[in-house]
Protein backbone atom coordinates (compact mmCIF):
# COMPACT_ATOMS: atom_id res chain seq x y z
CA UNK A 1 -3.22 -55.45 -6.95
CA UNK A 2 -6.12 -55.72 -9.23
CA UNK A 3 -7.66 -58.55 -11.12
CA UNK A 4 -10.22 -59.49 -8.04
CA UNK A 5 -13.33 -61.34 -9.42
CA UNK A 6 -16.56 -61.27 -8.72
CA UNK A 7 -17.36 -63.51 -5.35
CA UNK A 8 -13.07 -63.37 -4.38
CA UNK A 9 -11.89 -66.82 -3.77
CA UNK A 10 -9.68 -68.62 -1.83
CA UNK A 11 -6.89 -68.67 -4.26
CA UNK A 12 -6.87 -64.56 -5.09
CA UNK A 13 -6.79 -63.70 -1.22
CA UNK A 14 -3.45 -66.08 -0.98
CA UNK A 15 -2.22 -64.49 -4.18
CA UNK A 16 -2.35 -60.63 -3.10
CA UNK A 17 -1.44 -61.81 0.57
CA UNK A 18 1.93 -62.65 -1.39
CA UNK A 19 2.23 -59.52 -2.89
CA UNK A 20 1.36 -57.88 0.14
CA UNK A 21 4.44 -59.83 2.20
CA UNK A 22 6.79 -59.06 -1.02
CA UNK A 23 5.92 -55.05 -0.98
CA UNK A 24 5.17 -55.22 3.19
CA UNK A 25 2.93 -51.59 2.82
CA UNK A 26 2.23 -50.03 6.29
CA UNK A 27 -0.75 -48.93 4.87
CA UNK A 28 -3.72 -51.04 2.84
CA UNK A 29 -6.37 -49.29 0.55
CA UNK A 30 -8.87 -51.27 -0.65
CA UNK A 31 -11.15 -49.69 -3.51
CA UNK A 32 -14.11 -50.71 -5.34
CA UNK A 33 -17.20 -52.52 -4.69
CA UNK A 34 -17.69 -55.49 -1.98
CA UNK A 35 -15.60 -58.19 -3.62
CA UNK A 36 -11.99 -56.59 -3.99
CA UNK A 37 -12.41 -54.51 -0.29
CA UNK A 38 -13.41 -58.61 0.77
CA UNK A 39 -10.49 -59.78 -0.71
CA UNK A 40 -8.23 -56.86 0.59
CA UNK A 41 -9.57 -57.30 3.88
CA UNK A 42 -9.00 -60.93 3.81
CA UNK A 43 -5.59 -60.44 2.61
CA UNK A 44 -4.43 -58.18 5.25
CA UNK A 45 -5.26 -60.54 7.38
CA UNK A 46 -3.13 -63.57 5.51
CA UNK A 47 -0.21 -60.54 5.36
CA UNK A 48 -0.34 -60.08 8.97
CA UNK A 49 -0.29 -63.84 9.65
CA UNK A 50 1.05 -65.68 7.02
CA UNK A 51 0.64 -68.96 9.11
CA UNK A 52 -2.87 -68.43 9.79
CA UNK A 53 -5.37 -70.83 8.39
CA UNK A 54 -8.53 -69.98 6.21
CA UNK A 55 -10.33 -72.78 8.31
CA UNK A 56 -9.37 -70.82 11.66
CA UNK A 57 -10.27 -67.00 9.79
CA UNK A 58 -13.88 -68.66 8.82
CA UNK A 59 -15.04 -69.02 12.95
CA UNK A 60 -16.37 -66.18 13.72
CA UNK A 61 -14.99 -63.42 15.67
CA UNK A 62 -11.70 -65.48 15.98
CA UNK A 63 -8.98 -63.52 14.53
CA UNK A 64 -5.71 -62.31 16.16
CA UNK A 65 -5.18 -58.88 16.83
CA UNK A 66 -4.29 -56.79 13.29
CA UNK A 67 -3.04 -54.15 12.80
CA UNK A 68 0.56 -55.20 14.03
CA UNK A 69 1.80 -54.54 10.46
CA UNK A 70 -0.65 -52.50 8.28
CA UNK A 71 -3.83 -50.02 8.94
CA UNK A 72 -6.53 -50.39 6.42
CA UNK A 73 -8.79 -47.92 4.33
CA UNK A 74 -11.65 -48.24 2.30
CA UNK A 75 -13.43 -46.30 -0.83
CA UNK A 76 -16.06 -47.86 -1.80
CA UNK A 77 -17.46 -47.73 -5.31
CA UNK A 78 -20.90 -49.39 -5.53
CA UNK A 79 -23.84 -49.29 -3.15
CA UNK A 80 -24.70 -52.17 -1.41
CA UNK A 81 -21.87 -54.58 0.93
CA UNK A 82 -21.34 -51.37 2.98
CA UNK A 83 -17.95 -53.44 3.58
CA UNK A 84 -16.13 -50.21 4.23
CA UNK A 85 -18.02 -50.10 7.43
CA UNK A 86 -18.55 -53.70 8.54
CA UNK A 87 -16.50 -56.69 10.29
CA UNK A 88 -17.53 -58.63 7.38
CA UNK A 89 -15.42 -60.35 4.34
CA UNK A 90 -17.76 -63.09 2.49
CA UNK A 91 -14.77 -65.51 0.51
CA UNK A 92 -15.74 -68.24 -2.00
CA UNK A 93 -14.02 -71.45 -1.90
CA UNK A 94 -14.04 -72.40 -5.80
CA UNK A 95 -13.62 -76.19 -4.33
CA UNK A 96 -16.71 -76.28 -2.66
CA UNK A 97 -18.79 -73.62 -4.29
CA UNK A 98 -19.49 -72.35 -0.66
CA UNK A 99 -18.78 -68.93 0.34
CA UNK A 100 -17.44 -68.05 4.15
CA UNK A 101 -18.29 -65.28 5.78
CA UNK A 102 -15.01 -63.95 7.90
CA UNK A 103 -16.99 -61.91 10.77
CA UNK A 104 -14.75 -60.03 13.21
CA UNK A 105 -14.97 -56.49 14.64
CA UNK A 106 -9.94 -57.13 13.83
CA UNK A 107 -11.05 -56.18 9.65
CA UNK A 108 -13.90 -53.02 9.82
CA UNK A 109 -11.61 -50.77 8.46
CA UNK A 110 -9.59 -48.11 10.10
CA UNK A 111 -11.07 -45.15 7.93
CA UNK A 112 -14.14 -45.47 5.30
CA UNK A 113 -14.64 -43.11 2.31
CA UNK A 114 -18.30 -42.62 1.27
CA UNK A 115 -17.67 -40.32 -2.30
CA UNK A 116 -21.47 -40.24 -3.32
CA UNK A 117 -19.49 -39.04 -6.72
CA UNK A 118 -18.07 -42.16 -7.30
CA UNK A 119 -21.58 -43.79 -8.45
CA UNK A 120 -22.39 -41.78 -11.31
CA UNK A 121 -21.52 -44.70 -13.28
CA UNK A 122 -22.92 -47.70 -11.72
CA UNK A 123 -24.34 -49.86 -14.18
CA UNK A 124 -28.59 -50.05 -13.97
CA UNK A 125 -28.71 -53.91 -12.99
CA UNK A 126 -25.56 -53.39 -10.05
CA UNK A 127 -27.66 -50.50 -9.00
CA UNK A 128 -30.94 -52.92 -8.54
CA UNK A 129 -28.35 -55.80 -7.00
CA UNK A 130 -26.34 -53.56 -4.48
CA UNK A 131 -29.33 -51.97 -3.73
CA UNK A 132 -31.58 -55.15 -2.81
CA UNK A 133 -28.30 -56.11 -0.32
CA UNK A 134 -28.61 -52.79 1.27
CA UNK A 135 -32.15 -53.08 1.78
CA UNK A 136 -31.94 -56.86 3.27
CA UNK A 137 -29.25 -55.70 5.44
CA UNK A 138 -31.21 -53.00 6.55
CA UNK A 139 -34.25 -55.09 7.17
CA UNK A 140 -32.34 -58.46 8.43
CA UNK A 141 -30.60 -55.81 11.43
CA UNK A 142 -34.24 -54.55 12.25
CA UNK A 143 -35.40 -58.21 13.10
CA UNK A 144 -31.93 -59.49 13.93
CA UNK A 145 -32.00 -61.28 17.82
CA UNK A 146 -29.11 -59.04 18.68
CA UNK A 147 -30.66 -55.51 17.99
CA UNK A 148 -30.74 -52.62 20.19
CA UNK A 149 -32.46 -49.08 19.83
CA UNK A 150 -29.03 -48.26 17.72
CA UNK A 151 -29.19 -50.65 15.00
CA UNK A 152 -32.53 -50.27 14.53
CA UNK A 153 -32.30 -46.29 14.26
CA UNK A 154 -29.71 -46.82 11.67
CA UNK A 155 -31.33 -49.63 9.63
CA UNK A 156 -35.07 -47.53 10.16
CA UNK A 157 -33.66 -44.63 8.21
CA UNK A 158 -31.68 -46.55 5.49
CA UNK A 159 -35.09 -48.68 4.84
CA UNK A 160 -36.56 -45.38 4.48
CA UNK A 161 -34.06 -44.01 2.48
CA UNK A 162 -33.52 -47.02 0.33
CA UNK A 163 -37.46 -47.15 -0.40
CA UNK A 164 -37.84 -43.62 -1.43
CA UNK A 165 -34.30 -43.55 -3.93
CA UNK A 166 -33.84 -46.72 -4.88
CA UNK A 167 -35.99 -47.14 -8.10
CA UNK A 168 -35.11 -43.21 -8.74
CA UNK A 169 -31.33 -44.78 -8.61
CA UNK A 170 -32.22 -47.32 -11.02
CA UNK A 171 -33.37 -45.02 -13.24
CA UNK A 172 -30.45 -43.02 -13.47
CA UNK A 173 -31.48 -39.66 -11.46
CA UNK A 174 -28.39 -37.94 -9.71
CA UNK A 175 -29.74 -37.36 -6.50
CA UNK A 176 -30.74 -40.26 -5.32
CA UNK A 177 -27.86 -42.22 -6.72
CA UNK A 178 -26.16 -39.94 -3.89
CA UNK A 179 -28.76 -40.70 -1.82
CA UNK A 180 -28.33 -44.67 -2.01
CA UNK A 181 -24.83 -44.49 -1.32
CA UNK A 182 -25.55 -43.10 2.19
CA UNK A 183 -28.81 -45.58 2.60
CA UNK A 184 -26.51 -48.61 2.23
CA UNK A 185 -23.41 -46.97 4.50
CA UNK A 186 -26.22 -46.63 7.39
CA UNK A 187 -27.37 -49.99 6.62
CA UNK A 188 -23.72 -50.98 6.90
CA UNK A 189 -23.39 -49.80 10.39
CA UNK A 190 -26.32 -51.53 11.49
CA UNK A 191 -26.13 -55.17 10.86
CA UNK A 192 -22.54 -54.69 11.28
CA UNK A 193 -23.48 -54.31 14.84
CA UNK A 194 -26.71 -56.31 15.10
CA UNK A 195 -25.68 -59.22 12.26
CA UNK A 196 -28.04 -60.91 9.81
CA UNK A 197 -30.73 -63.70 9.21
CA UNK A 198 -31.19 -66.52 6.54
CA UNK A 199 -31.89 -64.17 3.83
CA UNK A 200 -28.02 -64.21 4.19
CA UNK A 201 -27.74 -67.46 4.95
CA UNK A 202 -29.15 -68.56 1.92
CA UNK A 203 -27.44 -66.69 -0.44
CA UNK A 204 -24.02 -67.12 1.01
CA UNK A 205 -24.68 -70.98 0.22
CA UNK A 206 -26.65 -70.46 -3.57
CA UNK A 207 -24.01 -67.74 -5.14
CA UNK A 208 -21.67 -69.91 -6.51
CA UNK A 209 -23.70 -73.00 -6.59
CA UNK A 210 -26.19 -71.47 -8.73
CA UNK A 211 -24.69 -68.64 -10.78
CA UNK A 212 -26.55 -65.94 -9.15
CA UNK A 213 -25.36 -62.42 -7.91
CA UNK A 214 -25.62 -61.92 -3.89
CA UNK A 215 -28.15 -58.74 -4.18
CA UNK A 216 -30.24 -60.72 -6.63
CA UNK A 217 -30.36 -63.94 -4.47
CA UNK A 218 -30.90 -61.55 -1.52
CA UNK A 219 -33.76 -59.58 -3.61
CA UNK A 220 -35.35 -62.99 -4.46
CA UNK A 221 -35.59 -64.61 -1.22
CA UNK A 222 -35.91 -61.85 1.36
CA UNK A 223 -40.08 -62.10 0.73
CA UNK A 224 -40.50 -65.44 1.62
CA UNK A 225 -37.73 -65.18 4.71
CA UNK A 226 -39.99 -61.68 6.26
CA UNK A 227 -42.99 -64.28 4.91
CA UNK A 228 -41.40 -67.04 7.38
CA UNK A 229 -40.37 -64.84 9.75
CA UNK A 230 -43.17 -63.10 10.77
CA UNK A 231 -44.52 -65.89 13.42
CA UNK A 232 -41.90 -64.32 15.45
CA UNK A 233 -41.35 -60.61 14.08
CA UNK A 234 -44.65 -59.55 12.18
CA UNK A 235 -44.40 -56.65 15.05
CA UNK A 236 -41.20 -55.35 13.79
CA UNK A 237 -42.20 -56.16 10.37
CA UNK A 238 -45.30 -54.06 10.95
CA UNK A 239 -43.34 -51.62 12.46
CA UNK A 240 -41.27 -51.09 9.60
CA UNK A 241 -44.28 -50.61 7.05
CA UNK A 242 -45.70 -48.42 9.64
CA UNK A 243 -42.40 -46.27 8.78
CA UNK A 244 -43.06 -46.96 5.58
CA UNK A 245 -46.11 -45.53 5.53
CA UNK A 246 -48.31 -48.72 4.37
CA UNK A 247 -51.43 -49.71 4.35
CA UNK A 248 -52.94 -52.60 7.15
CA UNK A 249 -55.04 -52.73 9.97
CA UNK A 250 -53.02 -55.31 11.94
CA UNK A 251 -49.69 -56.55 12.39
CA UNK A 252 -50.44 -59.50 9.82
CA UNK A 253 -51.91 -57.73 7.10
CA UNK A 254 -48.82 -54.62 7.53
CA UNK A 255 -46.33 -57.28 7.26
CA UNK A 256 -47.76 -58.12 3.73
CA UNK A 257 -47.55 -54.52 2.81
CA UNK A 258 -43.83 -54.84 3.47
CA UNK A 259 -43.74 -58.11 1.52
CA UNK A 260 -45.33 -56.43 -1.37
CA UNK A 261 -42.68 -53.69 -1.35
CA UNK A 262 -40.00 -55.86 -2.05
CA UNK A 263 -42.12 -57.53 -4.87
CA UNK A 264 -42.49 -54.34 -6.31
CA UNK A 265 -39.31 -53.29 -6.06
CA UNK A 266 -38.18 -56.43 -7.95
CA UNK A 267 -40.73 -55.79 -10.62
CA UNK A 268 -40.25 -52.21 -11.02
CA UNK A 269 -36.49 -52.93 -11.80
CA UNK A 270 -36.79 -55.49 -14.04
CA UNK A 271 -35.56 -58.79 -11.37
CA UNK A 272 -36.23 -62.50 -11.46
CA UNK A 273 -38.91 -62.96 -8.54
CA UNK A 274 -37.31 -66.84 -8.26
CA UNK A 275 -34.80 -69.16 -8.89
CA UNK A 276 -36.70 -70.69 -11.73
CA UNK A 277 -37.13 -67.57 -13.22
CA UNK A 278 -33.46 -66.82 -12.88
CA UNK A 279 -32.82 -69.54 -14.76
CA UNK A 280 -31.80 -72.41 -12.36
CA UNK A 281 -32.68 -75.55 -13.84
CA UNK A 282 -34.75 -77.98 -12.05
CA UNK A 283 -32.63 -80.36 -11.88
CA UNK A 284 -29.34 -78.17 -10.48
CA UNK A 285 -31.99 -77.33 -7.66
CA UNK A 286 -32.76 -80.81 -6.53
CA UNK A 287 -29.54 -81.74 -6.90
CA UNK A 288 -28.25 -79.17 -4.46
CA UNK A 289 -31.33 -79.14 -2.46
CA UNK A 290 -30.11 -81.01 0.26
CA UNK A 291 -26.64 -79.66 0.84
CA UNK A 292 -27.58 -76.00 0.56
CA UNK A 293 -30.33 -76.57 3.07
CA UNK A 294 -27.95 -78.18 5.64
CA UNK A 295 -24.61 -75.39 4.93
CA UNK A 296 -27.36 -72.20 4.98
CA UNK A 297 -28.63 -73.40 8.70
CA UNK A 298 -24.99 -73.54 9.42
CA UNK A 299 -24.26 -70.58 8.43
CA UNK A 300 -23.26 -67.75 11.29
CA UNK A 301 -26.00 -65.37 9.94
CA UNK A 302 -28.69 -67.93 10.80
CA UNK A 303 -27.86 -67.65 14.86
CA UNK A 304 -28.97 -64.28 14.98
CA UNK A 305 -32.38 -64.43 12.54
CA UNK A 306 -35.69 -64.04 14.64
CA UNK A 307 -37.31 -67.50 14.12
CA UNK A 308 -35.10 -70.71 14.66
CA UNK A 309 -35.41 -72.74 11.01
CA UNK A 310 -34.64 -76.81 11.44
CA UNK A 311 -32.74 -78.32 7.46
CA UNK A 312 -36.56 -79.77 6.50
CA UNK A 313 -37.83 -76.46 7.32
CA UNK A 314 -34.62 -74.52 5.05
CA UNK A 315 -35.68 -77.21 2.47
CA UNK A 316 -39.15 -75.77 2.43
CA UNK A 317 -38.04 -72.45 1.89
CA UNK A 318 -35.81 -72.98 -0.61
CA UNK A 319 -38.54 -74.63 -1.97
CA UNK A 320 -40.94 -71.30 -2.13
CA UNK A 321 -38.26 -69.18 -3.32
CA UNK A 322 -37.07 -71.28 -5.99
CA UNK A 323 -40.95 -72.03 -7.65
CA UNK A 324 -41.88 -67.90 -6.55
CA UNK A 325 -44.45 -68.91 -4.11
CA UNK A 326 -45.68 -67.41 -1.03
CA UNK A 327 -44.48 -68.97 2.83
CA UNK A 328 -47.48 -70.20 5.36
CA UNK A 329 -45.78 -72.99 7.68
């Protein structure tokens, strides 16, 4: 079916579950960028078990076994979720304005097309969004609490790869539009494996609440959360810029080479570099201050990020990213 929107809600996963139980296909393709392969992945599951609640799909790694009716493939069209590689489907409930990460190793697909020919025509500001996800999915695996020497060899080479194309993509040149496409498929494979942090965290609970595309709200606050982090990672961080090869003479001073990658990245393709800036009104951000603080350190990504992070402290953070200003505490 088509007619998936942007951040796939509750509603559109029960809708092509339906038509899914009406046509009863053996075989699911899912095609496009993150939000309709999330919704098709979401609605295999709902086609597979019809009685299954959305409450019971959003705990993590608790679905039943698939597969009992359908297989599932995925060609991806943008790049950035990498959801044709992951055990990930992020679904919006338009009640709440919150969006639930499904996480279960039942929906990474069955087979995954990677056509770097099908990005020729990605759009200049999706390229800069999808490619800011890939990047903090990259970087969130490398620091992630449940990495081993394979994540990290993935993720290493994506940053890598994602740092040396990604502007390059932005502006247009073939190559590296091929080359991004791989970057964020590697990137995929990583956190798919080794999970996420709060960058995630916070912009699963901000997308709908605030208007704001996931690779932007990812792009905006991953400097403050590597900022926050680094009382517990700078050595990976460091590690990273090392790769990288940045400037600094210690771990503390490399980590703020990283930092000012991902500035420049935002500046050199035209991004807000905060909320206000964005265009979130001051108001709308008090408002939801509290209750996106207390849902983000809920959220499943936060388990596995390297520094624990209490609601005052999330409220402190949201804080820096929303005025643009550095993290110290």
């Amino acid at each position: 079916m088509s007619g998936v929107e942007n951040d796939p809600s509750i509603k559109i996963v029960k809708e092509g579950a339906k038509v899914m139980d009406d046509f009863k296909p053996d075989l699911i393709i899912g095609v496009g960028g993150g939000s309709p392969i999330d919704a098709a992945k979401a609605m295999w599951i709902f086609y597979e078990y019809p009685e299954f609640t959305f409450e019971e799909a959003a705990k993590p790694f608790n679905l039943p076994e698939l597969r009992q009716k359908s297989k599932f493939i995925a060609i991806t069209t943008t790049s950035g979720t990498a959801t044709e590689v992951t055990s990930f489907s992020v679904i919006t409930d338009n009640e709440t304005g919150v969006k639930y990460p499904i996480a279960d190793y039942n929906i990474t697909p069955d087979i995954a097309i990677v056509d770097t020919n099908l990005v020729h025509t990605m759009p200049k500001e999706l390229v800069a969004n999808t490619g800011m996800d890939a990047l903090t999915h990259a970087i969130e695996a490398c620091v992630s609490n449940a990495s081993n020497p394979i994540t990290d060899a993935l993720a290493m080479k994506s940053i890598e790869m994602i740092c040396e194309n990604l502007v390059k993509s932005y502006n247009s040149e073939e190559n590296p539009r091929k080359e991004m496409h791989l970057a964020q498929c590697l990137a995929g494979m990583s956190f798919s494996n080794a999970i996420l942090g709060i960058v995630h965290s916070m912009a699963h609970k901000t997308g709908k609440v605030f208007n704001i595309p996931h690779g932007l709200a990812n792009a905006i606050y991953l400097s403050q959360v590597i900022q926050f982090n680094a009382k517990t990672a700078s050595h990976i961080y460091a590690d990273i810029a090392k790769r990288l090869g940045l400037q600094g003479n210690n771990d503390e001073e490399l980590t703020t080479s990283l930092v000012n990658v991902v500035k420049q990245l935002r500046k050199d393709m035209n991004m807000a570099n905060s909320l206000q800036e964005f265009g979130v009104s001051e108001d709308v951000f008090i408002e939801n201050l509290q209750s996106i603080s207390e849902t983000a350190v809920k959220d499943p990504c936060t388990g596995t990020n390297p520094r624990e992070i209490s609601v005052e402290e999330m409220k402190e953070l949201f804080r820096a990213v929303y005025y643009g200003k550095d993290v110290n505490f």
